[in-house]
PDB file of N, CA and C in Angstrom:
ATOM      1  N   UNK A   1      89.784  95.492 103.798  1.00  0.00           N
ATOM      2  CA  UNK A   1      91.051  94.891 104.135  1.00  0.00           C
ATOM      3  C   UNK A   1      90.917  94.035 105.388  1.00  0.00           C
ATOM      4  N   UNK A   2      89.680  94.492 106.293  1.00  0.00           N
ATOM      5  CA  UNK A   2      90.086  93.374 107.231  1.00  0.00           C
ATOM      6  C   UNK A   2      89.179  92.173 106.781  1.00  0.00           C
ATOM      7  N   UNK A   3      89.169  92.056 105.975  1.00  0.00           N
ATOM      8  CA  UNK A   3      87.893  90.549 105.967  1.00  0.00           C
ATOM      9  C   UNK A   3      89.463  89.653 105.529  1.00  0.00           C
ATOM     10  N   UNK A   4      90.410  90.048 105.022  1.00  0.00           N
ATOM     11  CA  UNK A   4      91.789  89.232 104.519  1.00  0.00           C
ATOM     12  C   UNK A   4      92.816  89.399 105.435  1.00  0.00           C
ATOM     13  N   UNK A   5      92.720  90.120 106.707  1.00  0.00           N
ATOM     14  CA  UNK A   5      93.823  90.299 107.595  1.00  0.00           C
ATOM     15  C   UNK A   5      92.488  90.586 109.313  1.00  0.00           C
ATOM     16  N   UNK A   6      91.743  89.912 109.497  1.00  0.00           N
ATOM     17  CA  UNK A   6      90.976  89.685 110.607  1.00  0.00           C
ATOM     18  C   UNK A   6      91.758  90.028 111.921  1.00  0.00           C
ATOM     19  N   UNK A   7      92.563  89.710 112.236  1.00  0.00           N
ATOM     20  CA  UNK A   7      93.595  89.886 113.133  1.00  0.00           C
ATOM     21  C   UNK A   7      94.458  90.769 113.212  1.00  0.00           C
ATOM     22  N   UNK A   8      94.280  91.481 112.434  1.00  0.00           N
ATOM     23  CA  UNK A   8      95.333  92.504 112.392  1.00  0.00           C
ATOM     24  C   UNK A   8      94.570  93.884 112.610  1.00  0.00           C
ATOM     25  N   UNK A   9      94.837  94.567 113.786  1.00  0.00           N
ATOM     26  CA  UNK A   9      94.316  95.976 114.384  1.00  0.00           C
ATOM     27  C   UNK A   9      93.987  96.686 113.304  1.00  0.00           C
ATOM     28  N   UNK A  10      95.133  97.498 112.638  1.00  0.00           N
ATOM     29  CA  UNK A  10      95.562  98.261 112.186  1.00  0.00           C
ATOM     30  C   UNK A  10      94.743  98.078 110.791  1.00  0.00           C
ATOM     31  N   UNK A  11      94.243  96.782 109.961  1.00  0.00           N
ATOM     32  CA  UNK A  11      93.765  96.801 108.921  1.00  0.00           C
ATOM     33  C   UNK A  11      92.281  97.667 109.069  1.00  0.00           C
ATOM     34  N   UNK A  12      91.940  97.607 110.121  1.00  0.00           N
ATOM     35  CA  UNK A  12      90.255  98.242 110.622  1.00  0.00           C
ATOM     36  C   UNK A  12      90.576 100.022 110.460  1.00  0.00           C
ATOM     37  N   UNK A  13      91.529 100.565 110.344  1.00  0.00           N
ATOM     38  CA  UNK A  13      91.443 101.838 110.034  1.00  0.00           C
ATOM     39  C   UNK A  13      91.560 102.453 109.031  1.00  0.00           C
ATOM     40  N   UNK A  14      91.181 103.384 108.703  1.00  0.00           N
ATOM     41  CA  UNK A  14      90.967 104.205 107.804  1.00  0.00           C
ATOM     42  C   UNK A  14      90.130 103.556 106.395  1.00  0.00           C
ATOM     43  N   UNK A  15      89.329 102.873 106.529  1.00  0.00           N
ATOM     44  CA  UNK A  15      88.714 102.021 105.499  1.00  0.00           C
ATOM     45  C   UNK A  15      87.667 102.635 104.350  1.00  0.00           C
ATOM     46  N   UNK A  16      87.646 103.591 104.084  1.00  0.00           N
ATOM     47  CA  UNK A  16      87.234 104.397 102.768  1.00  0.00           C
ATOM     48  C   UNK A  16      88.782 104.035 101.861  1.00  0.00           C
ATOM     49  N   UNK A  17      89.465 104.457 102.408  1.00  0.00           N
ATOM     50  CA  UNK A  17      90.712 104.809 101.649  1.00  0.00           C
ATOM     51  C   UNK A  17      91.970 103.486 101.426  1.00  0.00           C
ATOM     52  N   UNK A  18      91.710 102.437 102.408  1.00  0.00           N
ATOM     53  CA  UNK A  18      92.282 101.203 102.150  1.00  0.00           C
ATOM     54  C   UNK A  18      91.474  99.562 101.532  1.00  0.00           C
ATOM     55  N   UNK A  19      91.504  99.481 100.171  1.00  0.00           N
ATOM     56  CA  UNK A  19      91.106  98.753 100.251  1.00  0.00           C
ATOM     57  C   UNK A  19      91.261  97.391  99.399  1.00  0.00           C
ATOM     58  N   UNK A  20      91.103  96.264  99.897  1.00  0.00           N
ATOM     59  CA  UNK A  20      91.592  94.747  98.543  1.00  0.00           C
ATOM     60  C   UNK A  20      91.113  94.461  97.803  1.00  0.00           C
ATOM     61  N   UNK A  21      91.380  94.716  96.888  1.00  0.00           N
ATOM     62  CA  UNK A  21      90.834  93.619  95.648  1.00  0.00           C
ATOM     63  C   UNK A  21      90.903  92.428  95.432  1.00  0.00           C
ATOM     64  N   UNK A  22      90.247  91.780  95.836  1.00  0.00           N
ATOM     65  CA  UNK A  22      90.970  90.007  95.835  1.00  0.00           C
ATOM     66  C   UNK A  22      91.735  89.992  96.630  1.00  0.00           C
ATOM     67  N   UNK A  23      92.439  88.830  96.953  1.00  0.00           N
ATOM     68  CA  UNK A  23      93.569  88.230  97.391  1.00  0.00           C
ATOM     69  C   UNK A  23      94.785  88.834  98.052  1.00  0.00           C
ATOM     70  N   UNK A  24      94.997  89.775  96.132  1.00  0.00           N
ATOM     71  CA  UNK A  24      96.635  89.845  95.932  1.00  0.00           C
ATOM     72  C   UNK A  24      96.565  91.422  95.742  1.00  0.00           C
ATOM     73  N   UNK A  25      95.464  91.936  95.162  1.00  0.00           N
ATOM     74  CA  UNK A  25      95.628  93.691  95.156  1.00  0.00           C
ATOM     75  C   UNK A  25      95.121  94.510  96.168  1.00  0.00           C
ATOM     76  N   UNK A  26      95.515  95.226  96.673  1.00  0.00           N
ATOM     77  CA  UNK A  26      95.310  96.562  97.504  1.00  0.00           C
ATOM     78  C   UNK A  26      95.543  97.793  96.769  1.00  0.00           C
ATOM     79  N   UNK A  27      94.043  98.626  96.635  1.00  0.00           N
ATOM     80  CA  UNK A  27      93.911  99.582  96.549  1.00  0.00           C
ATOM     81  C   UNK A  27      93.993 100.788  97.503  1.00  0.00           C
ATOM     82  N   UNK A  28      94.696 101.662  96.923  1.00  0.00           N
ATOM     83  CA  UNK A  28      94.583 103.126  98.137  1.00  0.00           C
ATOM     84  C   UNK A  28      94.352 104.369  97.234  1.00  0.00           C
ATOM     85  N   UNK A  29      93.326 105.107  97.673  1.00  0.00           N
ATOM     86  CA  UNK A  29      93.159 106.213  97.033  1.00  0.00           C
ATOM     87  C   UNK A  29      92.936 107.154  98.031  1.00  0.00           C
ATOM     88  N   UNK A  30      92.164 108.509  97.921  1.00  0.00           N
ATOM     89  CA  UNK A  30      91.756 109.813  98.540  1.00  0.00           C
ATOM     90  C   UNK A  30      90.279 110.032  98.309  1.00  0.00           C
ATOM     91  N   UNK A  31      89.216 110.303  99.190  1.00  0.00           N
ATOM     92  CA  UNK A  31      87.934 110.350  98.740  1.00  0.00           C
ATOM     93  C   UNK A  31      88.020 111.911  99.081  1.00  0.00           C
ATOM     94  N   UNK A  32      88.576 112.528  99.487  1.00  0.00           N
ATOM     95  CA  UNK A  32      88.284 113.933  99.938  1.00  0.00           C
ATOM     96  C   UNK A  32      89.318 114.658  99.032  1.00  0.00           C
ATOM     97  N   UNK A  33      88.586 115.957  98.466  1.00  0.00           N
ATOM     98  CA  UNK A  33      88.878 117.019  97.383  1.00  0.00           C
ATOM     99  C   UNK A  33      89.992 118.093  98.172  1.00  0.00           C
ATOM    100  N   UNK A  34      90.414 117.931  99.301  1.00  0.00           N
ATOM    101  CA  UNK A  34      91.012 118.949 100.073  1.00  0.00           C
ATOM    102  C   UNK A  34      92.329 119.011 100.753  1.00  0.00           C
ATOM    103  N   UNK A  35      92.692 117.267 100.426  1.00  0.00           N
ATOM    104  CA  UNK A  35      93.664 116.435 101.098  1.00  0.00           C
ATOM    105  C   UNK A  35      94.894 116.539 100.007  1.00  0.00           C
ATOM    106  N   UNK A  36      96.233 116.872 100.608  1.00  0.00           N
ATOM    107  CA  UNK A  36      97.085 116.555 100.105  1.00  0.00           C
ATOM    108  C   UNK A  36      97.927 115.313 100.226  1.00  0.00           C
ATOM    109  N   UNK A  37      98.279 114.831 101.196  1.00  0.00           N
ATOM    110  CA  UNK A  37      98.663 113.451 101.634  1.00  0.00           C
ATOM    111  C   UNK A  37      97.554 112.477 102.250  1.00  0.00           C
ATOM    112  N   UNK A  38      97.898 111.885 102.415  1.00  0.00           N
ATOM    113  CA  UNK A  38      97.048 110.689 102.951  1.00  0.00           C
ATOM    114  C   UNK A  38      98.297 109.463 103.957  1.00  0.00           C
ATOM    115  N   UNK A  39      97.708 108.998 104.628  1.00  0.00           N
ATOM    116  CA  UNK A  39      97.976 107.630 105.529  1.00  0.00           C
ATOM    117  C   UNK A  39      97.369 106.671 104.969  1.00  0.00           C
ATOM    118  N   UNK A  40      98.622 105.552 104.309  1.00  0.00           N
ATOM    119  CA  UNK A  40      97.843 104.528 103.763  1.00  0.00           C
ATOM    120  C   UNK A  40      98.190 103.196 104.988  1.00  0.00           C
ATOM    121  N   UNK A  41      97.411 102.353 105.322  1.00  0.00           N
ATOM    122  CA  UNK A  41      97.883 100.896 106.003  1.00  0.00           C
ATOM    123  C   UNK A  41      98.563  99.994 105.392  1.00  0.00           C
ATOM    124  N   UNK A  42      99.613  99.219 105.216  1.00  0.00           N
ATOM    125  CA  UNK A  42      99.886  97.869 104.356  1.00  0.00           C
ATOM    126  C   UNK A  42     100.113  97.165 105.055  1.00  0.00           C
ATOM    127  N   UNK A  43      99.505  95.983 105.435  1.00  0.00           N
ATOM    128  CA  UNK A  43      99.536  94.879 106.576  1.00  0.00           C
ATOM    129  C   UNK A  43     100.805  94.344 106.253  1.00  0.00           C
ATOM    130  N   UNK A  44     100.892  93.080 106.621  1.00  0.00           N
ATOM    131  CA  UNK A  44     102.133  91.781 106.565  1.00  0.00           C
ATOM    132  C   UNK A  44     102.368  91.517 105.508  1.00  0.00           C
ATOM    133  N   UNK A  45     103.785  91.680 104.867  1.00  0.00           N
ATOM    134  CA  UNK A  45     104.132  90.811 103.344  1.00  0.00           C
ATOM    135  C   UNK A  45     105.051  92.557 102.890  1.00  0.00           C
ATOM    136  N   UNK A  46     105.208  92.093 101.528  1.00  0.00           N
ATOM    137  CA  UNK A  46     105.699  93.256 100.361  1.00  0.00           C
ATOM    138  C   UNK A  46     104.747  93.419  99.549  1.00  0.00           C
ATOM    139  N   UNK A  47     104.771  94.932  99.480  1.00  0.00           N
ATOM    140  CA  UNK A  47     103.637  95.220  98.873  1.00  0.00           C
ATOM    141  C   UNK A  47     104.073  96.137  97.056  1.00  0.00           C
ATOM    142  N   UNK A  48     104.041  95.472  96.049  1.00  0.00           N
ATOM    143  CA  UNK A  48     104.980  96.405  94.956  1.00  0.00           C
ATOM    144  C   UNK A  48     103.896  97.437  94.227  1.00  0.00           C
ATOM    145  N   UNK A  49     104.226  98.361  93.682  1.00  0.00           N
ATOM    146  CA  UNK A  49     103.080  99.220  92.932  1.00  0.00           C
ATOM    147  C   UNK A  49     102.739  98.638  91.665  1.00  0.00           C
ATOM    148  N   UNK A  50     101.472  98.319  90.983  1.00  0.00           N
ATOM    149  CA  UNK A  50     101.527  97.626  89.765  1.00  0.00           C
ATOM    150  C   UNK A  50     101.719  98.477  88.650  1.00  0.00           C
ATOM    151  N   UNK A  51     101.502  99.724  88.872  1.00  0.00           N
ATOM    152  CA  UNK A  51     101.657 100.845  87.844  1.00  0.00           C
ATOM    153  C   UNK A  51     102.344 101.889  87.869  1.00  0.00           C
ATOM    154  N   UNK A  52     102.991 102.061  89.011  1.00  0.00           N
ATOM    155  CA  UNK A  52     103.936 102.678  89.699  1.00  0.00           C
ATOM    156  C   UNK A  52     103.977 104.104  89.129  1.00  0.00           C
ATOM    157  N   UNK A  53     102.584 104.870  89.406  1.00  0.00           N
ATOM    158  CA  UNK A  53     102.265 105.480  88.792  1.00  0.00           C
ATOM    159  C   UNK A  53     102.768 107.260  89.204  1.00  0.00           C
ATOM    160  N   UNK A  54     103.639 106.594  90.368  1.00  0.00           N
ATOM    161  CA  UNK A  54     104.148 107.586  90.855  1.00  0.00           C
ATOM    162  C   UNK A  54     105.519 108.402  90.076  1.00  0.00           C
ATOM    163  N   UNK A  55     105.627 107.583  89.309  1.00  0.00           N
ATOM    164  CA  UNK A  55     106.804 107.933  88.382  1.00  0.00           C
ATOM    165  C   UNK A  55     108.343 107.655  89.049  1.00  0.00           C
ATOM    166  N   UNK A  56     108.362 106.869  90.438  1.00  0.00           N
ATOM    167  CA  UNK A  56     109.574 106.891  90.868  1.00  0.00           C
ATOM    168  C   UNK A  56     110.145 105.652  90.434  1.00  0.00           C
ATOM    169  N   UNK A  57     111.412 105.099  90.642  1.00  0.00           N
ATOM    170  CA  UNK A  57     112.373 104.126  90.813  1.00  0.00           C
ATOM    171  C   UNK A  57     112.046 103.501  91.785  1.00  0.00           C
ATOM    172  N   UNK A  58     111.949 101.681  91.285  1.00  0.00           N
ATOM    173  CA  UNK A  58     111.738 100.607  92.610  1.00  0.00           C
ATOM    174  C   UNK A  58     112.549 100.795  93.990  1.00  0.00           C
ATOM    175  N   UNK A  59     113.760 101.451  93.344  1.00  0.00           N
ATOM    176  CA  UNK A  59     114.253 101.863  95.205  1.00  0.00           C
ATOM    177  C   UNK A  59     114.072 102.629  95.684  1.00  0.00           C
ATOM    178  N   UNK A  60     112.748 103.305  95.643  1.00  0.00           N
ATOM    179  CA  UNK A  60     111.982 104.284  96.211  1.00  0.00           C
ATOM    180  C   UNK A  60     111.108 103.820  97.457  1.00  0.00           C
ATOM    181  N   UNK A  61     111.166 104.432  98.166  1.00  0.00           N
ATOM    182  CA  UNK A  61     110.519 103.785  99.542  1.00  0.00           C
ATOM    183  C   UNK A  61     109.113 103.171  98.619  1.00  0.00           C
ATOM    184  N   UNK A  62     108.264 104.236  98.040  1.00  0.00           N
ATOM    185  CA  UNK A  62     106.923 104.242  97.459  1.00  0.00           C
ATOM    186  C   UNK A  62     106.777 102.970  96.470  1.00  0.00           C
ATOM    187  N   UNK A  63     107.959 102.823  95.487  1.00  0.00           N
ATOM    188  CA  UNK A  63     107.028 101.858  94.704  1.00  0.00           C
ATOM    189  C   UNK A  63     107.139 100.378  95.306  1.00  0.00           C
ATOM    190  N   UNK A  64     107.641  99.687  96.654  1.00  0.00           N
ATOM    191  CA  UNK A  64     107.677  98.783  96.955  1.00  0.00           C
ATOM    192  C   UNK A  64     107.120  99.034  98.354  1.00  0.00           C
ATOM    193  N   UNK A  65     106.628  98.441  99.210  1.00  0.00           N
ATOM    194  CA  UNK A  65     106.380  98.499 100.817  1.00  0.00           C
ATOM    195  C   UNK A  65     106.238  97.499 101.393  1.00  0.00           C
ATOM    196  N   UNK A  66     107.310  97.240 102.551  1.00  0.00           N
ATOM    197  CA  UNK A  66     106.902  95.795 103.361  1.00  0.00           C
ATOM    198  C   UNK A  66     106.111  96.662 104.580  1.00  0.00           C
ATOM    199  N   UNK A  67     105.372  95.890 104.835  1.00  0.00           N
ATOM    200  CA  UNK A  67     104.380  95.774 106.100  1.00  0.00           C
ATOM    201  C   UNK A  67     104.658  95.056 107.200  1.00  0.00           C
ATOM    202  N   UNK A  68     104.374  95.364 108.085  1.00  0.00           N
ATOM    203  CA  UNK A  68     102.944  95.994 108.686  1.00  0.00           C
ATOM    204  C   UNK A  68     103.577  97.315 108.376  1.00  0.00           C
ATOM    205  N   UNK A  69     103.066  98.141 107.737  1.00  0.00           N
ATOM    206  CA  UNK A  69     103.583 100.014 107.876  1.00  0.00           C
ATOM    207  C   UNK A  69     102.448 101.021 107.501  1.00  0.00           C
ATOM    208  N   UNK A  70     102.381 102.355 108.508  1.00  0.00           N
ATOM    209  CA  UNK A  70     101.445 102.924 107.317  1.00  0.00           C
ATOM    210  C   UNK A  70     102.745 104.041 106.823  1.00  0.00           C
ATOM    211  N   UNK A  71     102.279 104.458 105.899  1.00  0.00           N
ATOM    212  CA  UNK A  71     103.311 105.147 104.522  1.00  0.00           C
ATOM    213  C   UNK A  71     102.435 106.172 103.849  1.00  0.00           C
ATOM    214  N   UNK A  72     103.261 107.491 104.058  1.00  0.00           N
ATOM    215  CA  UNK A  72     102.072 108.767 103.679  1.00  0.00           C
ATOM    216  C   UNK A  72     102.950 109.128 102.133  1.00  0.00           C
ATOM    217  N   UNK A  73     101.851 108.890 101.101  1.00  0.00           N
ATOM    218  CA  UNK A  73     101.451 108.859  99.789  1.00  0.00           C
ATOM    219  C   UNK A  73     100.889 110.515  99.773  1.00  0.00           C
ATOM    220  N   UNK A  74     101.759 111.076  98.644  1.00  0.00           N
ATOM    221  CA  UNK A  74     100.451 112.288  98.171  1.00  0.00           C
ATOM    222  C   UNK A  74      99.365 111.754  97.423  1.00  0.00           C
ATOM    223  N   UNK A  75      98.209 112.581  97.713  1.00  0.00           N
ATOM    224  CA  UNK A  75      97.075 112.268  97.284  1.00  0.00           C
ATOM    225  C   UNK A  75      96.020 113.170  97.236  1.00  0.00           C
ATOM    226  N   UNK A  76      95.924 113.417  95.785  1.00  0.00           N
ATOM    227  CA  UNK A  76      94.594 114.161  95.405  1.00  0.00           C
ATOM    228  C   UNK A  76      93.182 113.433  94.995  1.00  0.00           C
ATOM    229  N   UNK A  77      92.433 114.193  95.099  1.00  0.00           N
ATOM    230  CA  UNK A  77      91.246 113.136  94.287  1.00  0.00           C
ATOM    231  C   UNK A  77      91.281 112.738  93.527  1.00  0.00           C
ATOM    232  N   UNK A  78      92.675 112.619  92.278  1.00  0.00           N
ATOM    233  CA  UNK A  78      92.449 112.146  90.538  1.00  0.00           C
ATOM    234  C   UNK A  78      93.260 111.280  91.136  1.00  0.00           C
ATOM    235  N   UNK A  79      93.994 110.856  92.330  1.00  0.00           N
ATOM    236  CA  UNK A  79      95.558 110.140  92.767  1.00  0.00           C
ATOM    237  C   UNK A  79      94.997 108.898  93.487  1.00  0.00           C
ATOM    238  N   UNK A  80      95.218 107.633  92.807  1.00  0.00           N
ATOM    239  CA  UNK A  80      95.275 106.486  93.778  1.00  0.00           C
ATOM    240  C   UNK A  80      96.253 105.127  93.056  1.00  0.00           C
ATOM    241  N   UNK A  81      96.468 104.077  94.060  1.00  0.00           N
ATOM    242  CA  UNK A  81      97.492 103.404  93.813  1.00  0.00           C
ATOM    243  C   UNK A  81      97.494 102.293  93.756  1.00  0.00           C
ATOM    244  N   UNK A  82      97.687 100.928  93.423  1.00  0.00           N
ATOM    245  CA  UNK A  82      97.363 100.072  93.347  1.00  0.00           C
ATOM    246  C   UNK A  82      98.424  99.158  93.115  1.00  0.00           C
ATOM    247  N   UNK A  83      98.579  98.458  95.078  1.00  0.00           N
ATOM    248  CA  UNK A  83      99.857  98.020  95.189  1.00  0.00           C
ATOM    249  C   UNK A  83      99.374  96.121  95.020  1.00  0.00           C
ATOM    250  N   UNK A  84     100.319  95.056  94.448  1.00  0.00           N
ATOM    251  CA  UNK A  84     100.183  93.446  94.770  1.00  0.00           C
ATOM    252  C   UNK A  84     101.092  92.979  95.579  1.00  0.00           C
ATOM    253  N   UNK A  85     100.096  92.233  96.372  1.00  0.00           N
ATOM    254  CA  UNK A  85     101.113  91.490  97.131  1.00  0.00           C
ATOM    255  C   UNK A  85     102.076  90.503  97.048  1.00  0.00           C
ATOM    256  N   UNK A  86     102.987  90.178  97.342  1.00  0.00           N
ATOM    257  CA  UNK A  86     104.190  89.231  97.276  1.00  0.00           C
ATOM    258  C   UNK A  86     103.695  87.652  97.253  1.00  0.00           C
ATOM    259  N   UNK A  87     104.348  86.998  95.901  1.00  0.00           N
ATOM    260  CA  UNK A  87     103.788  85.374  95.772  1.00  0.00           C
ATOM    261  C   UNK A  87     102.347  85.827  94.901  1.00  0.00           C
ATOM    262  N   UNK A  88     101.852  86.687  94.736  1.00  0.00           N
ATOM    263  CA  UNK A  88     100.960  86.349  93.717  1.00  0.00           C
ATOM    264  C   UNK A  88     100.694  86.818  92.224  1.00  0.00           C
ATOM    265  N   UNK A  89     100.001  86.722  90.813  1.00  0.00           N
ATOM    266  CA  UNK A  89     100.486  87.050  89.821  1.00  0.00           C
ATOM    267  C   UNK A  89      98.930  87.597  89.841  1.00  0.00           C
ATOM    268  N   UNK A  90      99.161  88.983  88.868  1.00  0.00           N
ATOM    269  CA  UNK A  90      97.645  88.882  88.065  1.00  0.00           C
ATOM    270  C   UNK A  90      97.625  89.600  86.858  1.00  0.00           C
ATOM    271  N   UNK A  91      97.031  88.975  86.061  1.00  0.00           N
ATOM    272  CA  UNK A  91      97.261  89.030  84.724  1.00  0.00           C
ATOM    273  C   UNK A  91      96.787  90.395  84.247  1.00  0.00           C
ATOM    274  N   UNK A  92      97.166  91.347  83.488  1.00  0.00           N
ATOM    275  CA  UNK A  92      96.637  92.617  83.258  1.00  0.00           C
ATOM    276  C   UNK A  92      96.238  92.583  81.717  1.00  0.00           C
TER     277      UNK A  92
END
């Protein structure tokens, strides 16, 4: 995440567990078997869930996030999320 947000502190932490795909996707998952929540980072912009796999409603804090925020996600090792950023499309 920081090679797309250089300037921004906060993108330099926790970097197992935050990370971009391209451009427009940000991935967040859990690498550790022991963790129930997690601290995810979402820099500058809106960030929406593409699979919203959380099972909630868009007016859920979770399936949308504006940034800069970090936002604690449960998270097991089978659990990760995969939010796009605002202004861009990608084809599934």
């Amino acid at each position: 995440m920081f090679f797309d947000f250089p300037s921004d502190n906060n993108a330099y932490l926790n970097l197992t567990n935050n990370v971009m795909l391209g451009n427009a996707l940000k991935a967040s998952f859990q690498s550790v078997e022991e963790v129930n929540s997690t601290h995810y980072y979402f820099p500058n912009g809106t960030w929406c869930s593409v699979m919203n796999s959380t099972g909630l409603s868009f007016e859920d804090d979770t399936a949308c996030v504006t940034g800069p925020r970090i936002i604690e996600f449960p998270s097991r090792i089978y659990q990760s999320y995969t939010h796009i950023r605002d202004g861009y499309i990608v084809p599934l």
